[in-house]
Protein backbone atom coordinates (compact mmCIF):
# COMPACT_ATOMS: atom_id res chain seq x y z
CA UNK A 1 0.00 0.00 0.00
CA UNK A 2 2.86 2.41 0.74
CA UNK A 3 4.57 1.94 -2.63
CA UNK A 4 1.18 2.15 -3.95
CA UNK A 5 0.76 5.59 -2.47
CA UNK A 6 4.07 6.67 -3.85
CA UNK A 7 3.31 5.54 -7.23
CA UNK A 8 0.54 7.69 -6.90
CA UNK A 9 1.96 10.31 -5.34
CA UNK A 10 4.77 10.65 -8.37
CA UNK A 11 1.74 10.05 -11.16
CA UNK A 12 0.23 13.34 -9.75
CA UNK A 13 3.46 15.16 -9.86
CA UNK A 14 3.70 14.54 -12.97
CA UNK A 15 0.62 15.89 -13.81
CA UNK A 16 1.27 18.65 -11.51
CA UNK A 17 4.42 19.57 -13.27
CA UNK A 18 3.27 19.53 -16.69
CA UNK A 19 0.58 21.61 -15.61
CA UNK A 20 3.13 24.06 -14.97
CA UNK A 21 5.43 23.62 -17.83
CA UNK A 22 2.35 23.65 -20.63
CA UNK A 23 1.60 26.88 -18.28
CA UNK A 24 5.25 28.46 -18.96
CA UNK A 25 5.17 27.19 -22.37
CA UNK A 26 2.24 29.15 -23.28
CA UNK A 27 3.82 32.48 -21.75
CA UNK A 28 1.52 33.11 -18.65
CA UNK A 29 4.17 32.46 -16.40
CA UNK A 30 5.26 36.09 -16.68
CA UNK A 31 1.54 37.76 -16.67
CA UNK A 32 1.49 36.08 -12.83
CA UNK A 33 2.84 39.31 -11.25
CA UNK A 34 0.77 42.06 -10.73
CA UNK A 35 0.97 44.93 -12.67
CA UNK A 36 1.92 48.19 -11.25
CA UNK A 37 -1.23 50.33 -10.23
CA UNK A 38 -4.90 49.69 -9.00
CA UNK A 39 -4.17 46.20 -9.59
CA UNK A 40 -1.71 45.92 -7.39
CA UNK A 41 -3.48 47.36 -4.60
CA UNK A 42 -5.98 45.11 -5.00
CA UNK A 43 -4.32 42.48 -3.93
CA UNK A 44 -5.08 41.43 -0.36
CA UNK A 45 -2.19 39.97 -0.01
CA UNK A 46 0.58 40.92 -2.51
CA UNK A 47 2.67 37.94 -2.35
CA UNK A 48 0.68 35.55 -1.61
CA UNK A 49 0.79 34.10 -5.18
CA UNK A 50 4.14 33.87 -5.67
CA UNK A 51 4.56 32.27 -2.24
CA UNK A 52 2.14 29.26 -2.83
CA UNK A 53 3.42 28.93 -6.59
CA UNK A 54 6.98 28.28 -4.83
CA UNK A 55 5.42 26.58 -1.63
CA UNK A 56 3.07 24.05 -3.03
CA UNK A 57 5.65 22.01 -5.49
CA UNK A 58 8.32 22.69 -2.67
CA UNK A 59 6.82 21.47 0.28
CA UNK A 60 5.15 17.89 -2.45
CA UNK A 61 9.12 17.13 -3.19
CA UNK A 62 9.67 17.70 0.15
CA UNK A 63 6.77 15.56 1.42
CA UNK A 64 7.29 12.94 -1.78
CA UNK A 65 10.70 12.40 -0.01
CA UNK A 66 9.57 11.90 3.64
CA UNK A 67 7.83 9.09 2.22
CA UNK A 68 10.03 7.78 0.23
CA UNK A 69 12.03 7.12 3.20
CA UNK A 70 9.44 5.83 4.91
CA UNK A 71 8.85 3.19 1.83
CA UNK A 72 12.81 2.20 1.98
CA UNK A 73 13.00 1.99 5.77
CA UNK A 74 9.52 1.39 7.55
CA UNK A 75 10.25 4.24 9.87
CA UNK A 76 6.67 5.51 10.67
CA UNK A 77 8.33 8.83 11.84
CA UNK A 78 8.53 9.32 7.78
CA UNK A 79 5.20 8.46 7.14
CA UNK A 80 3.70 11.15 9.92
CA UNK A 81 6.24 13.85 9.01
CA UNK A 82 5.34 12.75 5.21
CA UNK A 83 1.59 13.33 5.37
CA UNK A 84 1.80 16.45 7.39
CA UNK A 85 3.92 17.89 4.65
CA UNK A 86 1.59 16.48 2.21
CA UNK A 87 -1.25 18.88 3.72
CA UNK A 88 0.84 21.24 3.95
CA UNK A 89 1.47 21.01 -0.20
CA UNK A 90 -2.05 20.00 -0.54
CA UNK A 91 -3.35 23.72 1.48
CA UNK A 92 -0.68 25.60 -0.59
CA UNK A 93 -1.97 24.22 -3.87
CA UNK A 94 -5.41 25.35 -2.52
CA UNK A 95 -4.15 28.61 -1.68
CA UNK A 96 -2.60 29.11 -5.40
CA UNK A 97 -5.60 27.65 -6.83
CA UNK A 98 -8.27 30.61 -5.30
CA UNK A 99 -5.63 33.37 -5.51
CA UNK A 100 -5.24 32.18 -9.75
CA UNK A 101 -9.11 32.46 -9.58
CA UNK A 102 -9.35 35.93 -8.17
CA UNK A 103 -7.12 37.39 -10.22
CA UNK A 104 -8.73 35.44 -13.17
CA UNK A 105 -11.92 37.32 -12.30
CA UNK A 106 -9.87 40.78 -11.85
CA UNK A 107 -8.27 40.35 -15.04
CA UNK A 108 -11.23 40.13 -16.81
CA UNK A 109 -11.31 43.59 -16.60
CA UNK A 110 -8.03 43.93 -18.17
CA UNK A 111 -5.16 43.48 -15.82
CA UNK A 112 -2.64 41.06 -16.11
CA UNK A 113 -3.93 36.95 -16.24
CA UNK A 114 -2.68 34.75 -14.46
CA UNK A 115 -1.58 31.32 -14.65
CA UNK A 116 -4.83 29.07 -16.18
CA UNK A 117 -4.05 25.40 -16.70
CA UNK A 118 -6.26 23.24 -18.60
CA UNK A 119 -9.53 22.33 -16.07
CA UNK A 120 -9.40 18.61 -17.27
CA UNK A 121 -5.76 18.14 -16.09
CA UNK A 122 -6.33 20.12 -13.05
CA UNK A 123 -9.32 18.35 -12.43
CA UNK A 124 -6.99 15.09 -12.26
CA UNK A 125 -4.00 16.42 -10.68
CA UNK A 126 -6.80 17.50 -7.74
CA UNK A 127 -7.90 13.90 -7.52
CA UNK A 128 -4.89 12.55 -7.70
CA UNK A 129 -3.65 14.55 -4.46
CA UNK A 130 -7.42 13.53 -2.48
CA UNK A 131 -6.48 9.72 -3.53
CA UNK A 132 -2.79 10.39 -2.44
CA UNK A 133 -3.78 11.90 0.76
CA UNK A 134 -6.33 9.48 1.73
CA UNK A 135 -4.48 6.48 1.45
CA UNK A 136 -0.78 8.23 2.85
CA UNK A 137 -3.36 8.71 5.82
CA UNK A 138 -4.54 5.29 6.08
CA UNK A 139 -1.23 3.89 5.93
CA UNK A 140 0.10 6.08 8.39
CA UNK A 141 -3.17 5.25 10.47
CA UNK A 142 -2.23 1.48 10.04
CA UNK A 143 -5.34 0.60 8.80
């Protein structure tokens, strides 16, 4: 179950980073910072986009390796550190997620876009991280 998890757990990192590279590809990358003026002040919090966008594949690496040496030594103290750092990602990605959405909605009015991936890959990079999550819990759980 806990190499099943990992297999997972890579499978939706991989859809997580093409995500962003198709993203970058496509040039949005650069209309993610907000543009000098009302826009700017808009923003509730300024850099909380950037933050998440470095935070959320940061802390899954980070997390993606807790568990992988929980998988190569058994050491539940990698599992529990791995799925707290898995939420961690997982709230992150959330965060980046609603702040792309607001300033999708602001920029209809002309500002700056930011970063839209394609909803069908998103859609599956989202249920891969619930299926990751779930079962990284119920191993940890030892159920």
């Amino acid at each position: 179950m806990a190499v099943a998890a990992l297999l997972l757990w890579l499978a939706t990192a991989g859809a997580g980073t093409f995500l962003l590279v198709n993203a970058i590809s496509r040039g949005n990358a650069a209309s993610t910072k907000p543009a000098a003026g009302p826009h700017a002040k808009a923003d509730q919090l300024p850099g909380l986009r950037d933050l998440a966008e470095f935070a959320h594949p940061a802390l899954a690496l980070a997390g993606l390796g807790c568990w992988l040496g929980y998988v190569v030594s058994g050491d539940r103290l990698f599992a529990a550190v791995g799925l707290g750092v898995l939420l961690g990602a997982i709230c992150a990605g959330l965060s980046w997620f609603t702040v792309n959405r607001r300033a999708r909605k602001r920029a209809d009015g002309g500002g700056p876009a930011p970063l839209l991936p394609s909803p069908r890959l998103l859609l599956l990079h989202a249920a891969g991280a619930a299926l990751t999550v779930l079962i990284v819990a119920l191993v940890t759980a030892r159920v």
